[in-house]
N, C-alpha and C. Protein backbone atom coordinates (compact mmCIF):
# COMPACT_ATOMS: atom_id res chain seq x y z
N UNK A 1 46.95 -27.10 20.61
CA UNK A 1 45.89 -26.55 19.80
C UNK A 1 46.23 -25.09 19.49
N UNK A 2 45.95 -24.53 18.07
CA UNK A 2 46.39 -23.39 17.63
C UNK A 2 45.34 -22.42 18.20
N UNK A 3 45.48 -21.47 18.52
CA UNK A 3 44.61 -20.26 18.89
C UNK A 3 44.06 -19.10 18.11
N UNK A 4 43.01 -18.80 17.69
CA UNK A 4 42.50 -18.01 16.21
C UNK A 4 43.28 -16.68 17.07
N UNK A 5 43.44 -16.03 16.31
CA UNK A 5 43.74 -14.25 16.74
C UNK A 5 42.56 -13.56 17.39
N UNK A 6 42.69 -12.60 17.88
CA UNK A 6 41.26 -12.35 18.56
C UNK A 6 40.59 -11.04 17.09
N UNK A 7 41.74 -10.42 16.59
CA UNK A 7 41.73 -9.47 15.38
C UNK A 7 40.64 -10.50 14.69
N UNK A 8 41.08 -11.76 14.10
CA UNK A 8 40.57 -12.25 12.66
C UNK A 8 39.39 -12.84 13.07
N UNK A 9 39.10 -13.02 14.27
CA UNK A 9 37.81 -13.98 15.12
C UNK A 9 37.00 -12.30 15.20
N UNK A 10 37.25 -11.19 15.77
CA UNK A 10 36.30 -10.25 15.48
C UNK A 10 35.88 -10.08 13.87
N UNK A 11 36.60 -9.86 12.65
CA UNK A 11 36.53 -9.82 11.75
C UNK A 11 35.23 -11.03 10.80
N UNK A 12 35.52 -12.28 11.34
CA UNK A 12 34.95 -13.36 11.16
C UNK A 12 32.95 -13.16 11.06
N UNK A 13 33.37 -12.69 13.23
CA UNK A 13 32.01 -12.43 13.64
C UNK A 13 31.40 -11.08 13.02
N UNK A 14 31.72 -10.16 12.74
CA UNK A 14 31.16 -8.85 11.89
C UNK A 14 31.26 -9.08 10.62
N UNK A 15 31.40 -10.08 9.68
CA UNK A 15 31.08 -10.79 8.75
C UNK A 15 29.95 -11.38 8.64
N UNK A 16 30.13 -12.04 9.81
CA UNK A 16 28.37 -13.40 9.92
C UNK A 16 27.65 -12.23 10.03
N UNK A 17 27.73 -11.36 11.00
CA UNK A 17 26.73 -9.99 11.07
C UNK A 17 26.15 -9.40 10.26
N UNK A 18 26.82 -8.57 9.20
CA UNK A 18 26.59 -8.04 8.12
C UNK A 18 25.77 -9.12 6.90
N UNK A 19 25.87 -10.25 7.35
CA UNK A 19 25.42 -11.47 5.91
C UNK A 19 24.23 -11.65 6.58
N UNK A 20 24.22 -11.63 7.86
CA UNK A 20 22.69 -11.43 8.28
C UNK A 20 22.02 -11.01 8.20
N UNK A 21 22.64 -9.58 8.80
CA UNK A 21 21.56 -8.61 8.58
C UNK A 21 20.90 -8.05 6.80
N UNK A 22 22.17 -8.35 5.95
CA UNK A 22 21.67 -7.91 4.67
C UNK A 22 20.16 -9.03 3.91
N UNK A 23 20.50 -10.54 4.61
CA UNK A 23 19.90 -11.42 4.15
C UNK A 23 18.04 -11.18 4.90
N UNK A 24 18.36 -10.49 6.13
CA UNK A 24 17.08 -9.47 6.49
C UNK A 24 16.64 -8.41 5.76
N UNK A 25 17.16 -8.28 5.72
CA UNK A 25 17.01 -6.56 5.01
C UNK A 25 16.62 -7.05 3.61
N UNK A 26 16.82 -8.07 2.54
CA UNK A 26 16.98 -8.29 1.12
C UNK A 26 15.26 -8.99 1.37
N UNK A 27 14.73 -9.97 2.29
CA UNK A 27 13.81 -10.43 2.91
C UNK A 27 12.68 -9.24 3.19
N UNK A 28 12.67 -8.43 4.09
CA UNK A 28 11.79 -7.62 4.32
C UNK A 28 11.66 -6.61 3.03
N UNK A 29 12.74 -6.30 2.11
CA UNK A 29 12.36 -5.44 1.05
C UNK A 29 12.14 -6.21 -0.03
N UNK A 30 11.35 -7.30 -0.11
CA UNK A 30 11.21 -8.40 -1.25
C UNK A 30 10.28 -7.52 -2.52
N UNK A 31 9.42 -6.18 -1.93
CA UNK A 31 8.89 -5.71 -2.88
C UNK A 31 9.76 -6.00 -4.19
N UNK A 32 9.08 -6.22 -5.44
CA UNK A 32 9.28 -5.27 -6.93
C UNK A 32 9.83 -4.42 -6.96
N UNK A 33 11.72 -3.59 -7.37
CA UNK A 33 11.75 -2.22 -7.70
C UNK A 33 10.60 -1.50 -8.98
N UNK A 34 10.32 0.09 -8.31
CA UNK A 34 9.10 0.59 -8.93
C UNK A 34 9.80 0.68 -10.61
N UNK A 35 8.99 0.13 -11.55
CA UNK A 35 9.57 0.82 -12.81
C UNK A 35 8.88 2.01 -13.15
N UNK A 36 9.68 3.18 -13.52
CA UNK A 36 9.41 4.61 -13.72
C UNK A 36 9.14 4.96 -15.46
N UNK A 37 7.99 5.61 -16.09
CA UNK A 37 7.94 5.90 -16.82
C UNK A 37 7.69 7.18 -17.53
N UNK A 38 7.82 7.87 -18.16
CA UNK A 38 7.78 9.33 -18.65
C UNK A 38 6.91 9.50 -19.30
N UNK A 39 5.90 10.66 -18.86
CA UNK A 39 4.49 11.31 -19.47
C UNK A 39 4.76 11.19 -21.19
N UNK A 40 5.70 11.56 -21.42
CA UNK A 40 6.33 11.53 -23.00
C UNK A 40 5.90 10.07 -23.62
N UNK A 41 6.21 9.07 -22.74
CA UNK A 41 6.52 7.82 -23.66
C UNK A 41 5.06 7.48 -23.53
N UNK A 42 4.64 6.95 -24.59
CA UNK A 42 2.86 6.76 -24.93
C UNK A 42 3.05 5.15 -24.42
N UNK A 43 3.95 4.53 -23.75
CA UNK A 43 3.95 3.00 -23.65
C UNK A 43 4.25 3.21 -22.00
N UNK A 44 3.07 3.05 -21.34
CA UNK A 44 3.12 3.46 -19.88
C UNK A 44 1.53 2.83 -19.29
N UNK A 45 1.80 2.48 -18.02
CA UNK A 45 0.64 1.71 -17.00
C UNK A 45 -0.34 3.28 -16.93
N UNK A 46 -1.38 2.76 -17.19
CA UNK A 46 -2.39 4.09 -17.12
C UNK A 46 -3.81 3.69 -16.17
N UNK A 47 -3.67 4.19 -14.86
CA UNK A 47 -4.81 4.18 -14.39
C UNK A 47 -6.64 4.67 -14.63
N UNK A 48 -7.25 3.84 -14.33
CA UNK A 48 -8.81 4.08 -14.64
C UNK A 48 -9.41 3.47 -13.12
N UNK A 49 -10.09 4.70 -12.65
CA UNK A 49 -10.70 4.39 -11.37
C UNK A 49 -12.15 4.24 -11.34
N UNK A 50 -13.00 3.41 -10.78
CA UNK A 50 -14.47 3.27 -10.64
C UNK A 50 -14.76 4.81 -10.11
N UNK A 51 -14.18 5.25 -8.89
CA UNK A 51 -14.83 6.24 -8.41
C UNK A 51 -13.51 6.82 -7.53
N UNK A 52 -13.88 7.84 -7.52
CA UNK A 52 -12.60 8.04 -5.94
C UNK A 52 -13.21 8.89 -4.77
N UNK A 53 -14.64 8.34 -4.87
CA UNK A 53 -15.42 9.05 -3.57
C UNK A 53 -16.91 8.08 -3.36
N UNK A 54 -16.72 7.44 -2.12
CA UNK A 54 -17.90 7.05 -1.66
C UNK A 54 -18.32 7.41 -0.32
N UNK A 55 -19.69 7.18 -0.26
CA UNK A 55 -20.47 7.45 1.02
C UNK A 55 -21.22 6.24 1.54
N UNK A 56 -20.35 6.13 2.92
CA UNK A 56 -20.66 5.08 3.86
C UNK A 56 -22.31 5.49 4.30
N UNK A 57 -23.04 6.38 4.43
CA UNK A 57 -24.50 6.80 5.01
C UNK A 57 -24.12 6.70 6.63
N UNK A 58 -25.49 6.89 6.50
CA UNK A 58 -25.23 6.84 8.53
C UNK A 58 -25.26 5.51 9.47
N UNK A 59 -24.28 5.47 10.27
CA UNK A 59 -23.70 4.10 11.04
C UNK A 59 -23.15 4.99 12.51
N UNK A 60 -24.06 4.25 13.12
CA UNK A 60 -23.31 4.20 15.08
C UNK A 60 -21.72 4.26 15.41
N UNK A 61 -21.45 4.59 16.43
CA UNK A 61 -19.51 4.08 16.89
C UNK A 61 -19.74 2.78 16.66
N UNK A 62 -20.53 2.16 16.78
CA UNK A 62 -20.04 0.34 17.19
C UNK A 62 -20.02 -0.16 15.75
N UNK A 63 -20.73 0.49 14.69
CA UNK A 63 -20.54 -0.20 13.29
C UNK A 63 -19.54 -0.40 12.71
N UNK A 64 -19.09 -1.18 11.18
CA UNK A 64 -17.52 -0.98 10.62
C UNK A 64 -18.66 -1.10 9.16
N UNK A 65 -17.90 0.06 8.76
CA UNK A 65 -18.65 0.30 7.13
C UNK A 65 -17.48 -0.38 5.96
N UNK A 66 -17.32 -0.83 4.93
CA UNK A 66 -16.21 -0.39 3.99
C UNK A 66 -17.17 -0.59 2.55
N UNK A 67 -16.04 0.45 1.80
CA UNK A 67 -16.50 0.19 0.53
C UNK A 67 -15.48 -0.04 -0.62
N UNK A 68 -16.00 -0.31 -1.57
CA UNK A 68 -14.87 -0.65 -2.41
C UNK A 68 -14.46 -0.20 -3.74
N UNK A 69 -13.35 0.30 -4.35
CA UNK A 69 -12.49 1.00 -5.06
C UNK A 69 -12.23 0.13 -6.17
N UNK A 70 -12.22 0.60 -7.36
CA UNK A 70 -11.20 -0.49 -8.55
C UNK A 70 -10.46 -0.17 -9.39
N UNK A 71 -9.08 0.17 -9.56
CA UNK A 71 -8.34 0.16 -10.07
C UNK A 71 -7.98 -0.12 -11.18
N UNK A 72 -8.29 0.19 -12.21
CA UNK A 72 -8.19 -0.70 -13.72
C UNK A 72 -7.01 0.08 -14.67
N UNK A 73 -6.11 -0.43 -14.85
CA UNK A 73 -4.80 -0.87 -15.53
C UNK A 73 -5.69 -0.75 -17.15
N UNK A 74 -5.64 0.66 -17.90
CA UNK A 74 -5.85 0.25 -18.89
C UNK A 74 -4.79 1.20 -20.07
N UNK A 75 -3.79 0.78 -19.27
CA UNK A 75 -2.27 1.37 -20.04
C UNK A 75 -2.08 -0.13 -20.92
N UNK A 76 -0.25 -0.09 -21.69
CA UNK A 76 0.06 -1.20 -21.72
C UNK A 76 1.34 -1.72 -21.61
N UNK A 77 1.57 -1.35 -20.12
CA UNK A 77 2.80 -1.83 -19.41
C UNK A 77 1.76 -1.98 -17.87
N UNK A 78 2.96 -2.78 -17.15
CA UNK A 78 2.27 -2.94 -15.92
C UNK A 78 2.14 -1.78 -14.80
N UNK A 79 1.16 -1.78 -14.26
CA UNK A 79 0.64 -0.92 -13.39
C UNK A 79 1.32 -1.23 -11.97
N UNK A 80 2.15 -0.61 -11.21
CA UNK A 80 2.88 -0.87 -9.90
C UNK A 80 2.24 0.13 -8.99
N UNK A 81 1.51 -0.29 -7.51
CA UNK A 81 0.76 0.46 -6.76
C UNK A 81 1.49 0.41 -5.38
N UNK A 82 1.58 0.88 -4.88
CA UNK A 82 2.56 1.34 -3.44
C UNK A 82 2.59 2.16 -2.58
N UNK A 83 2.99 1.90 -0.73
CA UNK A 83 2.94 3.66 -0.68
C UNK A 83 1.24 3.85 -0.19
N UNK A 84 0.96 2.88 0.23
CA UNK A 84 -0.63 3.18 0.56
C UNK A 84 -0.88 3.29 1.91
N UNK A 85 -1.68 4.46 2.41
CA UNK A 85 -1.78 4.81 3.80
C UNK A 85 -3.46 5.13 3.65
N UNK A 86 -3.66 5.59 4.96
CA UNK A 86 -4.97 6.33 5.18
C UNK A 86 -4.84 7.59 6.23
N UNK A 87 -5.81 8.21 6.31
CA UNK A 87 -5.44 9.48 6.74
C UNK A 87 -5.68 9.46 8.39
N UNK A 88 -6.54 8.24 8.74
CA UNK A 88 -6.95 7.98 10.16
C UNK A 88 -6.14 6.53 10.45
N UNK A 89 -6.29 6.33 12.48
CA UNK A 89 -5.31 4.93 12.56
C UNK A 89 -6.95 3.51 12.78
N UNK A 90 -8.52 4.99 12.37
CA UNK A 90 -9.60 4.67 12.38
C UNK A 90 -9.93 3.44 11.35
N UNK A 91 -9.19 3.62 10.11
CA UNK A 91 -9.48 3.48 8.52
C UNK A 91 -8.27 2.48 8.38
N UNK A 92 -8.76 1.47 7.22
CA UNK A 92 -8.03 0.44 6.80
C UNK A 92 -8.29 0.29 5.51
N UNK A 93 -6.92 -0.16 4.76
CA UNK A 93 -7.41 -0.24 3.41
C UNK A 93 -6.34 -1.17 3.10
N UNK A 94 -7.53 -2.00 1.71
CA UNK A 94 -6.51 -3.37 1.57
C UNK A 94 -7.09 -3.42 0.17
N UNK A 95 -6.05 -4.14 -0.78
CA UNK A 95 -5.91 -4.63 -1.85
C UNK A 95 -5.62 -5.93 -2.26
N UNK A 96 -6.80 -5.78 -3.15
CA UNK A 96 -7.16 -7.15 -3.73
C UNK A 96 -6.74 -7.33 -5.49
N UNK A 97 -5.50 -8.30 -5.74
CA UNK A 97 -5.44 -8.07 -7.11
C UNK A 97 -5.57 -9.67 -7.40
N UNK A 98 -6.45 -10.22 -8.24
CA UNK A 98 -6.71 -11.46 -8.35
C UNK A 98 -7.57 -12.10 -7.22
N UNK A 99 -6.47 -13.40 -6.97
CA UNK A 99 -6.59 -14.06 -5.80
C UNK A 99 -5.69 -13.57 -4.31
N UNK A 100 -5.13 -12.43 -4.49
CA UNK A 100 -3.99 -12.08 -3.76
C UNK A 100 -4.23 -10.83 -2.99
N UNK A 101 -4.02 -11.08 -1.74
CA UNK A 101 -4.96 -9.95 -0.78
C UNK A 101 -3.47 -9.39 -0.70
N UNK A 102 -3.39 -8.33 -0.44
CA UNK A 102 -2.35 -7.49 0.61
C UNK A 102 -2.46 -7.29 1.97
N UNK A 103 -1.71 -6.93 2.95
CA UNK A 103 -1.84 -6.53 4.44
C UNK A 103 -2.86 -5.17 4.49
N UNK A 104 -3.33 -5.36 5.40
CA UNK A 104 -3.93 -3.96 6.18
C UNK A 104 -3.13 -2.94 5.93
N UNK A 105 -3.57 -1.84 5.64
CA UNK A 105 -2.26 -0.73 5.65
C UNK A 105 -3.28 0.59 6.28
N UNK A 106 -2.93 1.25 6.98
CA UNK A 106 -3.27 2.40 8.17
C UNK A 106 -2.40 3.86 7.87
N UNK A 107 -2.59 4.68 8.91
CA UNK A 107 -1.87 5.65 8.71
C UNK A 107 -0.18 5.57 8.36
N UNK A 108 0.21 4.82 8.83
CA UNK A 108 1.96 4.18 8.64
C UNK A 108 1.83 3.75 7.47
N UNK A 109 2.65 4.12 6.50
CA UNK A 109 2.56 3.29 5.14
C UNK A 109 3.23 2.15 5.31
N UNK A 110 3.60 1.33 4.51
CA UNK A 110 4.19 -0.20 4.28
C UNK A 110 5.10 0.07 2.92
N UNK A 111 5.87 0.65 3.16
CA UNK A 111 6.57 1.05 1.85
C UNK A 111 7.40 -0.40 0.94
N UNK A 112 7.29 -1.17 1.57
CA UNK A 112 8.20 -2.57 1.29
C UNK A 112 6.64 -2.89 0.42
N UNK A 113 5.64 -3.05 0.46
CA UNK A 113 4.37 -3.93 -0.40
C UNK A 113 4.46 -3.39 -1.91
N UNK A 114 4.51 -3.96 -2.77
CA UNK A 114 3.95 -3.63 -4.03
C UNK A 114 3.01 -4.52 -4.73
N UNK A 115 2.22 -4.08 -5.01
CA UNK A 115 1.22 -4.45 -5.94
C UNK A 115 1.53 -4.61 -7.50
N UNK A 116 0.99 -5.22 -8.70
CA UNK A 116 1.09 -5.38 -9.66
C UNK A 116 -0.19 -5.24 -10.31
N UNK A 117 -0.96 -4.84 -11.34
CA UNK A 117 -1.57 -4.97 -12.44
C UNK A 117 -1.56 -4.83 -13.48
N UNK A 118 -1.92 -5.93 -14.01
CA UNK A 118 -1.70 -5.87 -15.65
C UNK A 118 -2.30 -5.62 -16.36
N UNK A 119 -1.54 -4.93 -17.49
CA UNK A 119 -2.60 -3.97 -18.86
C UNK A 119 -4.14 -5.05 -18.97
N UNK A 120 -4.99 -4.73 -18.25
CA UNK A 120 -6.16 -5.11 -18.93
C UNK A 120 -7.19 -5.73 -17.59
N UNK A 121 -6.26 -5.72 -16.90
CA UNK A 121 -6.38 -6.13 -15.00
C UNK A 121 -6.21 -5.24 -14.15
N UNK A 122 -7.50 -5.61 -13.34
CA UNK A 122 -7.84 -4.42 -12.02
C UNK A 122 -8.04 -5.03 -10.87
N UNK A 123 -7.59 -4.18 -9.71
CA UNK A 123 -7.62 -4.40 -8.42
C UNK A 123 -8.59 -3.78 -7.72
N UNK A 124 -9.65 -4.68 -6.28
CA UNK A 124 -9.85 -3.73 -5.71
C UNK A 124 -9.45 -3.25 -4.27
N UNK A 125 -9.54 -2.11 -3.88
CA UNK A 125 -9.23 -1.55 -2.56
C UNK A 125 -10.13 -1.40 -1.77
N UNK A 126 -10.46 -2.15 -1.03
CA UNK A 126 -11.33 -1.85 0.05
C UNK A 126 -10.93 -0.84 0.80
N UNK A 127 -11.45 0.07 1.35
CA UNK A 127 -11.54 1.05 2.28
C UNK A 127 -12.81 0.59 3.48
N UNK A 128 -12.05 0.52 4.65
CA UNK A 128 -12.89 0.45 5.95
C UNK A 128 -12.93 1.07 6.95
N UNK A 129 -13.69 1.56 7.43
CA UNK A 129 -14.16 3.09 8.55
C UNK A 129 -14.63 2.06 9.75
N UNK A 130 -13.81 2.54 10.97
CA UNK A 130 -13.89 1.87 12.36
C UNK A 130 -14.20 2.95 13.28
N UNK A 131 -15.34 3.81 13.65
CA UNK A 131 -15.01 4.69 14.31
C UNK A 131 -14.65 5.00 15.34
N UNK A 132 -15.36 3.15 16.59
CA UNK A 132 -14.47 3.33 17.33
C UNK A 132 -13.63 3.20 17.88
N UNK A 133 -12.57 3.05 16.90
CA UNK A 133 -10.98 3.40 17.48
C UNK A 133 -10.85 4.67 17.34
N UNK A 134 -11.72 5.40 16.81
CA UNK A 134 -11.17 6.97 16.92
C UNK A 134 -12.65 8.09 17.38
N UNK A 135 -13.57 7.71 18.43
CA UNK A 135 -14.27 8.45 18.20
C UNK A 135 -15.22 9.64 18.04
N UNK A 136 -15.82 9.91 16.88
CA UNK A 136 -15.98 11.00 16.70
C UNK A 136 -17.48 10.98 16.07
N UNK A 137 -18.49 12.27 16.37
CA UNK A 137 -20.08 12.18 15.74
C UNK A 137 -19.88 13.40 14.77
N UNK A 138 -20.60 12.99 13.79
CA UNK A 138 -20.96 13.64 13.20
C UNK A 138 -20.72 13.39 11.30
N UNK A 139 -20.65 14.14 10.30
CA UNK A 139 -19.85 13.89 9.41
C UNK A 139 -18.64 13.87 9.54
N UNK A 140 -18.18 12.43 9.31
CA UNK A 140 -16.73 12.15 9.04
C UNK A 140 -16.72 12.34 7.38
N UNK A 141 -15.00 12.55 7.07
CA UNK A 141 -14.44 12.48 6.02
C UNK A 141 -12.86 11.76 6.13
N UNK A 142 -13.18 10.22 5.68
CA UNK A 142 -11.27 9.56 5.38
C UNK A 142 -10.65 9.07 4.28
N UNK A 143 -9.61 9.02 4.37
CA UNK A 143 -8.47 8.63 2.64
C UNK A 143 -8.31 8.27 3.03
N UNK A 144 -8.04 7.27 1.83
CA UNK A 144 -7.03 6.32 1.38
C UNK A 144 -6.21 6.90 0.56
N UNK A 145 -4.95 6.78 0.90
CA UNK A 145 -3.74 7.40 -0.49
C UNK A 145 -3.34 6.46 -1.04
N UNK A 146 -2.69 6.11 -2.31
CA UNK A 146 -2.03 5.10 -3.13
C UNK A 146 -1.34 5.80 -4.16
N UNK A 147 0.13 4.98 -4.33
CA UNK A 147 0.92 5.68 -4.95
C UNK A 147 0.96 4.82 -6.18
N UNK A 148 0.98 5.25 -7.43
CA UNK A 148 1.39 4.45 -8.68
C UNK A 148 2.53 4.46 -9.51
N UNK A 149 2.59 3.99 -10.81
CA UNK A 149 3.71 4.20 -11.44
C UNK A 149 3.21 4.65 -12.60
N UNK A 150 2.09 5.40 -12.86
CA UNK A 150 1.17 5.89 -13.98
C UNK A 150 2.11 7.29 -14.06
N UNK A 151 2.68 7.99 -14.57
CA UNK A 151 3.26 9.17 -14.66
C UNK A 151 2.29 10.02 -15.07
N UNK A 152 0.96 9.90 -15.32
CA UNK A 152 -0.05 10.51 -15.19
C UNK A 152 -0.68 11.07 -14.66
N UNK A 153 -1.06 9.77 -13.33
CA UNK A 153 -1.78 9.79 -12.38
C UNK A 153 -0.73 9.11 -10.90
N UNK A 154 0.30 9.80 -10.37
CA UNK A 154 0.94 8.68 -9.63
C UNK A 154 0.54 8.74 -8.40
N UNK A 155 -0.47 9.68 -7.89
CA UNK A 155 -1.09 9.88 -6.80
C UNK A 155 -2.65 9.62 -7.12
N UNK A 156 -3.51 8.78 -6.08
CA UNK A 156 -4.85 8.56 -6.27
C UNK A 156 -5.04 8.50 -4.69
N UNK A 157 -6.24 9.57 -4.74
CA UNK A 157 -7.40 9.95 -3.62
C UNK A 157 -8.31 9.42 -3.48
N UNK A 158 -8.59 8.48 -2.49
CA UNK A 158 -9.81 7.99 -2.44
C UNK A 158 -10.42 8.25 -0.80
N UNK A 159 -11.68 8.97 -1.12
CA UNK A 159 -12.51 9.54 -0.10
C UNK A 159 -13.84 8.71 0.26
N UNK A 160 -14.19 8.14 1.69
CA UNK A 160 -15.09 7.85 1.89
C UNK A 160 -15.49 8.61 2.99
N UNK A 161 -16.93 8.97 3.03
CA UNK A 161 -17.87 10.06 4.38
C UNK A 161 -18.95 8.89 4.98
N UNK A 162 -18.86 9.41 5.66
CA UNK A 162 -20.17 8.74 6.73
C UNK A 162 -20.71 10.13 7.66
N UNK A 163 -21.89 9.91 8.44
CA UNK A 163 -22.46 10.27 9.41
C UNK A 163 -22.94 9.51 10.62
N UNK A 164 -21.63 9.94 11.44
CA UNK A 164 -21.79 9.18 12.68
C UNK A 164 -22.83 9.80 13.50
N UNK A 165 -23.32 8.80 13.65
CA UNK A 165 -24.42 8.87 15.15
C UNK A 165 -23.99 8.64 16.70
């Protein structure tokens, strides 16, 4: 029986390696690349927000408040949203476009998620206040950040307050 080289048998195995790991890596970054557009070009995803500030009122540590955000795509190219965190590990915020929820996203962004909306279609973002995982009395103030592809608007603030008891 012939004997592989031990050279071309390492070579072999750091092959399978690399096809692995890329076939991970191609998997976990399944996002959409962002398409980028220029304030100049009048043919661009243009955000329209319901509000970018609500008030939860007053709620106990043991309550969970959220409220909700909408996003409306009234450019006419598609709207790409990404890049979404919150400012507490208190606060959760999730997106809803259609029938299609997104993950929880927290202080750690999820830079691999992208969202889509289309010229004429809106999403919403729930924002949810947990206080106690973090707690604290009094007036609170938390974000939600979200990143877009509006060259307009590619950053959106969304603030919700409460008064903890």
């Amino acid at each position: 029986m012939k004997r592989i080289n031990p050279f071309i048998l390492g070579i072999i195995i750091f092959l399978f390696v690399v096809l692995i790991g890329g076939v991970i890596f191609a998997y976990k970054a399944g996002g959409k690349p962002i398409q980028i557009y220029s304030a100049q070009n009048q043919d661009h995803p243009q955000v329209e927000l319901s509000s970018e500030f609500a008030d939860l009122g007053e709620m106990s540590i043991s309550d969970v408040k959220s409220a909700d955000f909408t996003i409306k795509n009234i450019g006419n190219k598609s709207l790409q949203i990404n890049n979404i965190s919150t400012s507490c590990d208190c606060t959760f915020a999730q997106v809803t476009i259609g029938n299609k929820v997104s993950p929880k996203f927290m202080t750690q962004q999820d830079s691999q998620w992208t969202g889509e909306i289309q010229s004429g279609q809106e999403a919403k973002v729930t924002a949810t206040y947990e206080p106690a995982l973090k707690p604290v009395k009094g007036k609170v103030e938390r974000t939600v950040y979200v990143k877009t592809n509006d060259p307009q608007k590619s950053d959106i603030t969304l603030t919700i307050t409460a008064i903890v008891n």
